[in-house]
N, C-alpha and C. Protein backbone atom coordinates (compact mmCIF):
# COMPACT_ATOMS: atom_id res chain seq x y z
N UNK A 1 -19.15 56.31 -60.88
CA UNK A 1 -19.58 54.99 -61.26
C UNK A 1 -20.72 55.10 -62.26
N UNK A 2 -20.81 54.56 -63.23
CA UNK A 2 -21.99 54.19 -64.32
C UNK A 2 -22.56 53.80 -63.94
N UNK A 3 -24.02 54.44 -64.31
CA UNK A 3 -25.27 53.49 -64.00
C UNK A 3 -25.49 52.79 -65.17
N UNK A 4 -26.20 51.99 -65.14
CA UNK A 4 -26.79 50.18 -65.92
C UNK A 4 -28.03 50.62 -65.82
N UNK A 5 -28.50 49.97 -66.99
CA UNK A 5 -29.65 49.55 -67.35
C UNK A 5 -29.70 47.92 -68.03
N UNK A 6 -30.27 47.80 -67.75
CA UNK A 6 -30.51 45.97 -68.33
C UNK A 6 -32.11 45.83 -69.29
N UNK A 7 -32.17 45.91 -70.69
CA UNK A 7 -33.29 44.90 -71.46
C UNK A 7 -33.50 43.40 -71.87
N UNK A 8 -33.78 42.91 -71.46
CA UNK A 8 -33.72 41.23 -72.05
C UNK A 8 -35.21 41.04 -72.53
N UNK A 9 -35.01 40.92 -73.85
CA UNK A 9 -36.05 40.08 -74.51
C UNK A 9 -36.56 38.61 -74.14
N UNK A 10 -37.12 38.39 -73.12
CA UNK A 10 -37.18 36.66 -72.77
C UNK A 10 -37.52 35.89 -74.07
N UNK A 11 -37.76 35.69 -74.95
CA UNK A 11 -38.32 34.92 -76.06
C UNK A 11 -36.94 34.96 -77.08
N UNK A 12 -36.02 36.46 -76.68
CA UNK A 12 -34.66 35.81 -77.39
C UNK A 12 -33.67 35.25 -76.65
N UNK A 13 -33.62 35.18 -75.50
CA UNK A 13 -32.76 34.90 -74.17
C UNK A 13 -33.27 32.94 -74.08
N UNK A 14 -35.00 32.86 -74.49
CA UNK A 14 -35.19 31.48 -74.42
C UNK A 14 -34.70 30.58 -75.77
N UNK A 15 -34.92 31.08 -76.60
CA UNK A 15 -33.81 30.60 -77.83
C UNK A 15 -32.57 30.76 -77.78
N UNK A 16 -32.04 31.85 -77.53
CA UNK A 16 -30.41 31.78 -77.43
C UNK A 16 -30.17 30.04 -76.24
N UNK A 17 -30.61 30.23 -75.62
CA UNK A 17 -30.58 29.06 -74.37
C UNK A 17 -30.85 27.43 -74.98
N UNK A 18 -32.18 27.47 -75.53
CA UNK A 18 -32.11 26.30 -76.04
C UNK A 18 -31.18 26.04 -77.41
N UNK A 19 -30.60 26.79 -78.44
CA UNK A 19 -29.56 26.73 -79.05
C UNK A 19 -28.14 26.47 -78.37
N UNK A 20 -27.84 26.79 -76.91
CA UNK A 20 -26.52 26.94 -76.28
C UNK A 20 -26.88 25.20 -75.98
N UNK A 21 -27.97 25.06 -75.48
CA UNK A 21 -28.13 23.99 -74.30
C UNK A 21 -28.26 24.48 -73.11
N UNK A 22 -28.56 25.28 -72.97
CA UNK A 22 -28.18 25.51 -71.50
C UNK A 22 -29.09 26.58 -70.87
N UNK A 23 -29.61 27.16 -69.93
CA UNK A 23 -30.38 27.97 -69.62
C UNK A 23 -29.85 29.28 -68.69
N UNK A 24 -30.07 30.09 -68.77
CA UNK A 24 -29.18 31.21 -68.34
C UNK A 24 -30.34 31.56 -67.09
N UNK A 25 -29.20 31.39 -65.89
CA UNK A 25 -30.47 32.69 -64.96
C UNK A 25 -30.26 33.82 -64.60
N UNK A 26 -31.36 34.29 -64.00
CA UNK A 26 -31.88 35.78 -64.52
C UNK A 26 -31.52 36.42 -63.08
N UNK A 27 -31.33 35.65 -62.21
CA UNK A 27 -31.40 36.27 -60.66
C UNK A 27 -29.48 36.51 -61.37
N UNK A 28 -28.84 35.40 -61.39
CA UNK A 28 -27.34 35.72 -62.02
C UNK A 28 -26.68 37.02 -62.57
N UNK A 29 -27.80 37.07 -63.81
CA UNK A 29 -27.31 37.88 -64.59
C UNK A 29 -27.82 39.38 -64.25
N UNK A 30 -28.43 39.48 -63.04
CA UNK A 30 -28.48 40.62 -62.56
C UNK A 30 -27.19 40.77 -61.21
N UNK A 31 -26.72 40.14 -60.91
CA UNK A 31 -25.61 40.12 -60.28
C UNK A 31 -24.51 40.21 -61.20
N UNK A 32 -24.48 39.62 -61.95
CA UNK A 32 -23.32 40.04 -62.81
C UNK A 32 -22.65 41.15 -63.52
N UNK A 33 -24.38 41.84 -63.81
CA UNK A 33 -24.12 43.00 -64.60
C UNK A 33 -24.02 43.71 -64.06
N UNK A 34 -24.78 44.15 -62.41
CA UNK A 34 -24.73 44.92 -61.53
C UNK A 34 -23.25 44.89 -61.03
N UNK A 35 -22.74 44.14 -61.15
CA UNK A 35 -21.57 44.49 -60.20
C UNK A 35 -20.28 45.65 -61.04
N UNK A 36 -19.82 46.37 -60.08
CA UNK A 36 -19.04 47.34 -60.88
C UNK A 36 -19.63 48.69 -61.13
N UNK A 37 -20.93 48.52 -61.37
CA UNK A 37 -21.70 49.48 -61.59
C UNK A 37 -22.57 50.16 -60.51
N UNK A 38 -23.45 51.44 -60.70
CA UNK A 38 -24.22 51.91 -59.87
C UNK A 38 -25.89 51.13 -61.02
N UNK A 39 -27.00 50.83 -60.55
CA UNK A 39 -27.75 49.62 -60.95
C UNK A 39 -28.89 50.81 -61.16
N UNK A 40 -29.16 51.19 -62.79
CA UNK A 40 -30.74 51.61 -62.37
C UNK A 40 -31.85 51.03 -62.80
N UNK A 41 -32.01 49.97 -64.03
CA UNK A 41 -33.31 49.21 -63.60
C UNK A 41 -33.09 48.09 -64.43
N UNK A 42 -34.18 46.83 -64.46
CA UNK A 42 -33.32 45.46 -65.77
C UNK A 42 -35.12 45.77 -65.70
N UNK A 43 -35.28 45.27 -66.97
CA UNK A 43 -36.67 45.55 -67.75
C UNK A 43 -36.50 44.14 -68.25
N UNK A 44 -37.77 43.46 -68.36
CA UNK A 44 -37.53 41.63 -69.23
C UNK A 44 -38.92 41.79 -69.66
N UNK A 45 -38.64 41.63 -70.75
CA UNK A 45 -40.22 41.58 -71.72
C UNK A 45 -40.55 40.09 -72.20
N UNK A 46 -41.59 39.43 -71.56
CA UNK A 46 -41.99 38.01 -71.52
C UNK A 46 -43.17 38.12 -72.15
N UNK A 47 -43.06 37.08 -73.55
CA UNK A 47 -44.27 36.69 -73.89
C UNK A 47 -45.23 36.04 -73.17
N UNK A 48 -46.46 35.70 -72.90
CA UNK A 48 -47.35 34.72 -72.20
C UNK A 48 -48.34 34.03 -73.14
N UNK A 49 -47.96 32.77 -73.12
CA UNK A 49 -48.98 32.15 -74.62
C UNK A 49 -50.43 31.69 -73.55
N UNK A 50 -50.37 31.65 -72.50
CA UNK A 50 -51.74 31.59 -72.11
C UNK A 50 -51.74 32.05 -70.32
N UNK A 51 -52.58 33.28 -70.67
CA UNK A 51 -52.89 34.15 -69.49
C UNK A 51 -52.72 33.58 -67.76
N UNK A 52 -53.86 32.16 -68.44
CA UNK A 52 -54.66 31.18 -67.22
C UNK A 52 -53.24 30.26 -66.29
N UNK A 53 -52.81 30.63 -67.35
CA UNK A 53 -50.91 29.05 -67.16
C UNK A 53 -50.75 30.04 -65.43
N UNK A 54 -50.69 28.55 -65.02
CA UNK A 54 -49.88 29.30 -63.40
C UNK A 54 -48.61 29.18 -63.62
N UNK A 55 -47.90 28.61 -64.21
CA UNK A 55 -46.46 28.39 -64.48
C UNK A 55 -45.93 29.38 -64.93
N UNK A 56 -46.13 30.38 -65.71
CA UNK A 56 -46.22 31.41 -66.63
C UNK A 56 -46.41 32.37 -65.33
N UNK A 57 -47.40 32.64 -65.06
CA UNK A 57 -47.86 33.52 -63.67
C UNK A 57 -46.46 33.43 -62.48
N UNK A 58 -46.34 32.21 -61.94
CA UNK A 58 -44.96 32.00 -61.10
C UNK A 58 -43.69 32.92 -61.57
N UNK A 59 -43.72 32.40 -63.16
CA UNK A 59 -42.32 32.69 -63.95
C UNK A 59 -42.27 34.56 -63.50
N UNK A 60 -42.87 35.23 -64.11
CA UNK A 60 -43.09 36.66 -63.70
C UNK A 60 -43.05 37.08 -62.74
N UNK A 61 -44.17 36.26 -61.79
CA UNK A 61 -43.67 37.05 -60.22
C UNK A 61 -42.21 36.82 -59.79
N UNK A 62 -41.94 35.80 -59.87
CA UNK A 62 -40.18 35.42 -59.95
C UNK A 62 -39.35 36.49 -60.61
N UNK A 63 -39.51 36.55 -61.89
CA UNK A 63 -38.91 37.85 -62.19
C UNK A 63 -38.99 39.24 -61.56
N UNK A 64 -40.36 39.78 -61.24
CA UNK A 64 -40.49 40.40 -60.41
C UNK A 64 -39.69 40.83 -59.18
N UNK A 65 -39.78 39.89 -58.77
CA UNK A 65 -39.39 39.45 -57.22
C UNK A 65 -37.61 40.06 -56.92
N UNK A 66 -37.03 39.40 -57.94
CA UNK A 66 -35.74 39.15 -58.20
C UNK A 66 -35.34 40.61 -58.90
N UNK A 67 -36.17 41.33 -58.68
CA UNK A 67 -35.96 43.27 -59.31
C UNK A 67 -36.20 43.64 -60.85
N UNK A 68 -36.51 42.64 -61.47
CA UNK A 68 -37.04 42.97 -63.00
C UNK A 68 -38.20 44.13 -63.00
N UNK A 69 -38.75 44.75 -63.52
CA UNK A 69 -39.40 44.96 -64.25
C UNK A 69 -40.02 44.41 -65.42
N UNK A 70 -41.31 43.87 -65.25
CA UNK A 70 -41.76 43.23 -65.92
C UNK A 70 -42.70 43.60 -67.07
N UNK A 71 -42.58 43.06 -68.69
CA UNK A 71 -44.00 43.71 -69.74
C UNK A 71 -44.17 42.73 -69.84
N UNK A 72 -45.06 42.35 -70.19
CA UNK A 72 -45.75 41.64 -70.67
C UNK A 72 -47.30 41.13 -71.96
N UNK A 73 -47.15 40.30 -72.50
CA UNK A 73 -48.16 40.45 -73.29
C UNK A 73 -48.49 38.94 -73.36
N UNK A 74 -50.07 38.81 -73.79
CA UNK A 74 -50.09 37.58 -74.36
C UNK A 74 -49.96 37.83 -75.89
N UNK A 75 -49.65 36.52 -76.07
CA UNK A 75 -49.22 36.39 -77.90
C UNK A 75 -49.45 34.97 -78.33
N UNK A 76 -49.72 34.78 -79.67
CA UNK A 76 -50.88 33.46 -80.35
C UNK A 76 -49.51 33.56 -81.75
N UNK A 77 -48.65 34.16 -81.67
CA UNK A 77 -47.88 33.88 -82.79
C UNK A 77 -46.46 34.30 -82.37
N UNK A 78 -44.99 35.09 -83.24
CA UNK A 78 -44.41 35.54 -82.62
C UNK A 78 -44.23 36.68 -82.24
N UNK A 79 -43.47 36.45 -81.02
CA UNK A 79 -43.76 37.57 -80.18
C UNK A 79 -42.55 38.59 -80.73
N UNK A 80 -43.12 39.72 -80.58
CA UNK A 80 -42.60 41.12 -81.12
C UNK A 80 -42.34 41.78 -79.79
N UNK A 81 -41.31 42.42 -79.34
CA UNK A 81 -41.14 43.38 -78.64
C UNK A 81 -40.48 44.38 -78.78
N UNK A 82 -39.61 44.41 -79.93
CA UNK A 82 -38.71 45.83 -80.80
C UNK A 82 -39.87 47.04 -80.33
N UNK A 83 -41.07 47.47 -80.56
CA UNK A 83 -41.75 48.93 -79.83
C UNK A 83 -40.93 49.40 -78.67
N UNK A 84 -41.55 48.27 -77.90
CA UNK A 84 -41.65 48.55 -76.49
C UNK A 84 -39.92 48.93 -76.15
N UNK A 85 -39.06 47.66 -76.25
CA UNK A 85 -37.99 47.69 -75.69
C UNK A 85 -37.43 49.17 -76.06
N UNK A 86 -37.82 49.66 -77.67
CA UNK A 86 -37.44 51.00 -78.09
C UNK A 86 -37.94 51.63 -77.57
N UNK A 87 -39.11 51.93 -76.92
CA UNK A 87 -39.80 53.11 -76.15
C UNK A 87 -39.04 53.39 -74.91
N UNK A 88 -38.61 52.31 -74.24
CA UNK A 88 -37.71 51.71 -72.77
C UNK A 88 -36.24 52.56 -73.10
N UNK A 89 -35.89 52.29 -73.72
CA UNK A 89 -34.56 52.33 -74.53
C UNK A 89 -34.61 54.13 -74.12
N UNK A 90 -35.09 54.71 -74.95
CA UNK A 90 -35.04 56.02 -75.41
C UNK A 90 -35.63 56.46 -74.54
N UNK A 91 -36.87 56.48 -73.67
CA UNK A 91 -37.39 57.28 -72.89
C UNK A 91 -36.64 56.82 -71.65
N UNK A 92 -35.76 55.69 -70.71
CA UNK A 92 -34.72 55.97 -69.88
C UNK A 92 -33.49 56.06 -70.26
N UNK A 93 -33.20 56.61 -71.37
CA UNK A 93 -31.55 56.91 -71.34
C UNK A 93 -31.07 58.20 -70.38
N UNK A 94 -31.99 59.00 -70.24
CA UNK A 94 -31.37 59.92 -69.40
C UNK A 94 -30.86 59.36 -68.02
N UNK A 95 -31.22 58.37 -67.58
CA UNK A 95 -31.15 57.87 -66.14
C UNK A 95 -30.28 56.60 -66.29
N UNK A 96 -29.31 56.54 -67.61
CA UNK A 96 -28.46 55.71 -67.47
C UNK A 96 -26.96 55.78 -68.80
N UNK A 97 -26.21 55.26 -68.32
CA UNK A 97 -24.97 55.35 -69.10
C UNK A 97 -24.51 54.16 -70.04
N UNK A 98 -24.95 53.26 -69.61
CA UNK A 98 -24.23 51.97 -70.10
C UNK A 98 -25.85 50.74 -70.51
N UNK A 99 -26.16 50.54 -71.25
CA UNK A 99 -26.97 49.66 -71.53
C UNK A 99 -26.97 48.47 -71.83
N UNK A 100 -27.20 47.07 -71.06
CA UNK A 100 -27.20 45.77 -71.53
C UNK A 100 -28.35 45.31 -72.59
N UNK A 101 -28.60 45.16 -74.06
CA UNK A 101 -29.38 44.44 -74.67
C UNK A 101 -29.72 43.33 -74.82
N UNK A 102 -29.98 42.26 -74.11
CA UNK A 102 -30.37 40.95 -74.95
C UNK A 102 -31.28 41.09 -75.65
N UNK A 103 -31.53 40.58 -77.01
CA UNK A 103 -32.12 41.38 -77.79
C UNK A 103 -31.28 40.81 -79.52
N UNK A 104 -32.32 40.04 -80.48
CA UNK A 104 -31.80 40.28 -81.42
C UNK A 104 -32.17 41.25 -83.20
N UNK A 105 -33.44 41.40 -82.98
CA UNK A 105 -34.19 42.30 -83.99
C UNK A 105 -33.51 43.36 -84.64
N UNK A 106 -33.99 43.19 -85.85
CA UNK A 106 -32.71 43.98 -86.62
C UNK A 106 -33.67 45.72 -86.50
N UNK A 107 -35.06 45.28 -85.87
CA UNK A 107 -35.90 46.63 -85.67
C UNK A 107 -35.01 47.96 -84.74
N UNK A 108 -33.95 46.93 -83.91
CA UNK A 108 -33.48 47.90 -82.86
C UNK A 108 -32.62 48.85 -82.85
N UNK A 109 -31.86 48.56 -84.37
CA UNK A 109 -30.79 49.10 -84.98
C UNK A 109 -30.87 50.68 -84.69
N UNK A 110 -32.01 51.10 -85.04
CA UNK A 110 -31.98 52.25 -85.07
C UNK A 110 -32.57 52.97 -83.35
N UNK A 111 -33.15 52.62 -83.07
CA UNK A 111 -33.03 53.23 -81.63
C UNK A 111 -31.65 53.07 -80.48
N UNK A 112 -31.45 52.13 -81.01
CA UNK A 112 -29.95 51.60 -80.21
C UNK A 112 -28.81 52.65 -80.97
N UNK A 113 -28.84 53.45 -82.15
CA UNK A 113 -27.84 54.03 -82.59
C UNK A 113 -28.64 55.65 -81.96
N UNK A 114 -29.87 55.57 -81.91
CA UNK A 114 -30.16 56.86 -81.70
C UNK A 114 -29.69 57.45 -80.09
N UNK A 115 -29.67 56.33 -78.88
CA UNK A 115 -29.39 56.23 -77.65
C UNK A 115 -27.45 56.27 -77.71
N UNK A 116 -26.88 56.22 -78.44
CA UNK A 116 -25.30 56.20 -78.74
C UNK A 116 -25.10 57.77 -79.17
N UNK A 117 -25.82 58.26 -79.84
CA UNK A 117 -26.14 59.66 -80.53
C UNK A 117 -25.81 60.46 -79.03
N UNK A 118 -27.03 60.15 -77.96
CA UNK A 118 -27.10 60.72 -76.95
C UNK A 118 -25.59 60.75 -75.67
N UNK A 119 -24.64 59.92 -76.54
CA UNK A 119 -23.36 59.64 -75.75
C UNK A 119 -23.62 58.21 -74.62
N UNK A 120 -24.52 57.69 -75.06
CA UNK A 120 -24.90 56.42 -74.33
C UNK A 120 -24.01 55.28 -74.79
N UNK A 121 -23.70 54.18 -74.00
CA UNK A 121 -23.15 52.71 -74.35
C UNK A 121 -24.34 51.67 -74.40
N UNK A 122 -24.26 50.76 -75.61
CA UNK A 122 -24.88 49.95 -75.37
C UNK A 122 -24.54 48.66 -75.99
N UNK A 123 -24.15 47.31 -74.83
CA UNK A 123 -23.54 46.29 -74.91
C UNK A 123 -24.74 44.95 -75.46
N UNK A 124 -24.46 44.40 -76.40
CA UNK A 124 -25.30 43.55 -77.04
C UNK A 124 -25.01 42.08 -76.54
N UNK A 125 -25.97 41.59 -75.47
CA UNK A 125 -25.69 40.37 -75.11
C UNK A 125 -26.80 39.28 -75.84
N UNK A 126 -25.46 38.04 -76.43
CA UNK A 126 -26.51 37.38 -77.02
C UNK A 126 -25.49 35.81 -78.02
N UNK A 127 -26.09 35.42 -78.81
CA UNK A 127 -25.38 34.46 -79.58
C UNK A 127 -25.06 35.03 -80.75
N UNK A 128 -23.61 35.09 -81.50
CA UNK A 128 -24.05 35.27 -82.65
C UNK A 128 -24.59 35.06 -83.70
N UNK A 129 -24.96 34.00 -83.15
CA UNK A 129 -25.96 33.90 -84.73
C UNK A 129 -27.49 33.52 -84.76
N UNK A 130 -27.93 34.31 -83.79
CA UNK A 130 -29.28 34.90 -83.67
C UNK A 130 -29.28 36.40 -83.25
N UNK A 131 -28.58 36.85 -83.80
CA UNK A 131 -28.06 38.43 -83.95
C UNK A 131 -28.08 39.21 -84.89
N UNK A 132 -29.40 40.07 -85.66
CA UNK A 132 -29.00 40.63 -86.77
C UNK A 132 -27.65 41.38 -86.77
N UNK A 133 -27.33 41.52 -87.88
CA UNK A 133 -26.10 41.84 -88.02
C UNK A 133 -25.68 43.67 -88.05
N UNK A 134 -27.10 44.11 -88.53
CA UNK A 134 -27.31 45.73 -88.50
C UNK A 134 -27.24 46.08 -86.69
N UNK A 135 -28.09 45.43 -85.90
CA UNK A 135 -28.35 45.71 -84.32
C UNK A 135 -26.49 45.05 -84.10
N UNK A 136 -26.17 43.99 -84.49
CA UNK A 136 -24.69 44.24 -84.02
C UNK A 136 -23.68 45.48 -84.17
N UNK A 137 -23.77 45.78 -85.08
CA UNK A 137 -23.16 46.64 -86.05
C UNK A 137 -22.91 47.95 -85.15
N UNK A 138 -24.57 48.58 -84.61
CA UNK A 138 -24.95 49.70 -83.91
C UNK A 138 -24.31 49.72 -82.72
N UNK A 139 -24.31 48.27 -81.53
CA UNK A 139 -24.13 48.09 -80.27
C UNK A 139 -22.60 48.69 -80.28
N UNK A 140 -22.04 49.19 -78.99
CA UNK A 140 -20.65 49.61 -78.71
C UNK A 140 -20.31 48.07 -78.62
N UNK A 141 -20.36 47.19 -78.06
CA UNK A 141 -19.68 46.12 -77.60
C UNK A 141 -21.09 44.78 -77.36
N UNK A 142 -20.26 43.71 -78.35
CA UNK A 142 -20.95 42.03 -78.17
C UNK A 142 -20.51 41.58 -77.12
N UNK A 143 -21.26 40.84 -76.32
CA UNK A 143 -21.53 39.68 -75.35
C UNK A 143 -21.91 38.93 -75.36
N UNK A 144 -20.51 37.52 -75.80
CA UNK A 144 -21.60 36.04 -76.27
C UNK A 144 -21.86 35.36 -75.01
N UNK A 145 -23.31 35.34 -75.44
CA UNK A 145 -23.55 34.23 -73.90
C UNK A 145 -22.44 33.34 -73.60
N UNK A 146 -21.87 32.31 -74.66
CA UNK A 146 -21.39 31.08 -74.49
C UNK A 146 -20.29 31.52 -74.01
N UNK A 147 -19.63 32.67 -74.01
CA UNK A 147 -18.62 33.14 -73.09
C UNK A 147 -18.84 33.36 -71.90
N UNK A 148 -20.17 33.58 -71.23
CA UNK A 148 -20.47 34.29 -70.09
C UNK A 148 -20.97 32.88 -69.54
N UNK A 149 -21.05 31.65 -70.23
CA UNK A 149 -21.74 30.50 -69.54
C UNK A 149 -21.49 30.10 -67.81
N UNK A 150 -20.23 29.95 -67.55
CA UNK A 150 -19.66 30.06 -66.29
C UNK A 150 -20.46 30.66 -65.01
N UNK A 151 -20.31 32.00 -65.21
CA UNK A 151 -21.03 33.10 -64.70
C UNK A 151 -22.71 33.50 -64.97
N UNK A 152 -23.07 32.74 -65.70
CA UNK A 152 -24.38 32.71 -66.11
C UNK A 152 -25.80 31.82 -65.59
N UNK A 153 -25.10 30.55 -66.05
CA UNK A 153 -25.83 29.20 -66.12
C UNK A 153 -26.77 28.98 -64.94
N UNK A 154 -27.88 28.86 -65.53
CA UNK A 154 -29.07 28.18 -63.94
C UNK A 154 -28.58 26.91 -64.10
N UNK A 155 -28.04 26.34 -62.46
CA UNK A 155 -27.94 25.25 -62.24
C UNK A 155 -29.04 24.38 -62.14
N UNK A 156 -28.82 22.65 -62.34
CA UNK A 156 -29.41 21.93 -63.05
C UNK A 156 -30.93 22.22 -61.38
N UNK A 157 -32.04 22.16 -61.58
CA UNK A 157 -32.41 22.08 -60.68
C UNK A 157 -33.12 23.58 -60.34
N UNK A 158 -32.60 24.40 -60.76
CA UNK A 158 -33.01 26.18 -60.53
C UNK A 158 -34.06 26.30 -60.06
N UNK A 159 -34.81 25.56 -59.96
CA UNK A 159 -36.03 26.32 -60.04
C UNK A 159 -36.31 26.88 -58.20
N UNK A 160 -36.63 27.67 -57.90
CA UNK A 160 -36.61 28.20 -56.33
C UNK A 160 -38.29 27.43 -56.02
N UNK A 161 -37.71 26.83 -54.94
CA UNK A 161 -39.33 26.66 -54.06
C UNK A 161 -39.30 27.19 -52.95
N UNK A 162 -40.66 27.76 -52.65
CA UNK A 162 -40.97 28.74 -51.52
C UNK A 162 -42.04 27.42 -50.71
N UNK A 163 -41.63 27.99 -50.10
CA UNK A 163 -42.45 27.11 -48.91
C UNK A 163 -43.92 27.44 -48.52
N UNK A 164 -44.70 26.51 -48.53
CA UNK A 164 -46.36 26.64 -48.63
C UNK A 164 -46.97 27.29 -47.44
N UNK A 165 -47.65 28.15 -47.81
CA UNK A 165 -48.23 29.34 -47.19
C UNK A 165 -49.83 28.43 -46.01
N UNK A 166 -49.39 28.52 -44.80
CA UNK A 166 -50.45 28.02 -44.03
C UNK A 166 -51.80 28.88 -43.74
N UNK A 167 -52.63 28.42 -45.21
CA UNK A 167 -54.22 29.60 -45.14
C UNK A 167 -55.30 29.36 -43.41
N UNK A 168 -54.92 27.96 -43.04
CA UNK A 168 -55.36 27.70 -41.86
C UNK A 168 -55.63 28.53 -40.67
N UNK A 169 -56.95 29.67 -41.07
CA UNK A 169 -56.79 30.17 -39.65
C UNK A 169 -57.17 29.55 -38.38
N UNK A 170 -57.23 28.15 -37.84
CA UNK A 170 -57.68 27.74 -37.01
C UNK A 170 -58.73 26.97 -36.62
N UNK A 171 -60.06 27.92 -37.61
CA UNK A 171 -61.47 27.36 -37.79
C UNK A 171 -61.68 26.32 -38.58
N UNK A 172 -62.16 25.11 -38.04
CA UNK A 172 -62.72 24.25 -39.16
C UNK A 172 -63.54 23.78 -39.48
């Protein structure tokens, strides 16, 4: 069985989404991709436009939670993650066979061909046409979201609530 790896750029995963209409979830699409496969890690690189945001804070531990691996940065303009995801990329290919990209930067072209070099797969999930066309070019195989919508989609409502934590020790 192949092991998986999963990258999702959140800042191209949140545009691909608001271009579809529609919002993709993330607890999903780790079920989806996992299945079939032996699972070794999903990495999601989230911009944070302000540190203090608890909403932002939630969003991550959520990811977290749900088996991501999380980077993170704050950012005041756009957010860049082609380094990192390439550092990710290349320094775990040994510990995997098959790679999911969401991801559209035409920066990736070349680490994504250098990880194929190594006899690696790597499947480009995304829209086409927020897809450079060089990072298509490189990927073994496209994955349009709007095909995967079905199997994808956070239903209307997604959002998970946890139930409020009683700090009450007794004393008042």
């Amino acid at each position: 069985m192949e092991r998986l790896a999963i990258f999702i750029d959140g800042s191209f995963v949140y545009s691909a989404s608001r271009r579809m209409g529609w919002n993709v979830d993330h607890r999903k699409t780790l079920a989806y991709f996992r299945e079939g496969h032996a699972f070794y890690n999903a990495f999601y690189y989230a911009p944070i436009t302000d540190i203090n945001d608890e909403r932002q804070k939630k969003f991550l531990d959520a990811l977290a939670f749900m088996g991501y691996t999380v980077r993170w940065r704050e950012v005041h303009s756009e957010p860049r993650f082609d380094a990192v995801i390439a550092t990710d990329l290349l320094l775990t290919a040994p510990r995997w066979e098959v790679a999911v990209l969401a991801a559209g930067e035409a920066g990736l072209a070349a680490p994504v061909e250098a990880v194929r070099a190594l006899g690696k797969e790597v499947w480009l999930l995304g829209i086409d046409d927020s897809i450079d066309l060089e990072l298509r070019s490189a990927a073994d195989r496209f994955l349009d979201l709007r095909e995967l919508r079905h199997e994808l989609e956070r239903e209307a409502g997604g959002r998970r609530i946890y139930p409020a934590i009683d700090t009450d020790d007794g004393e008042g």
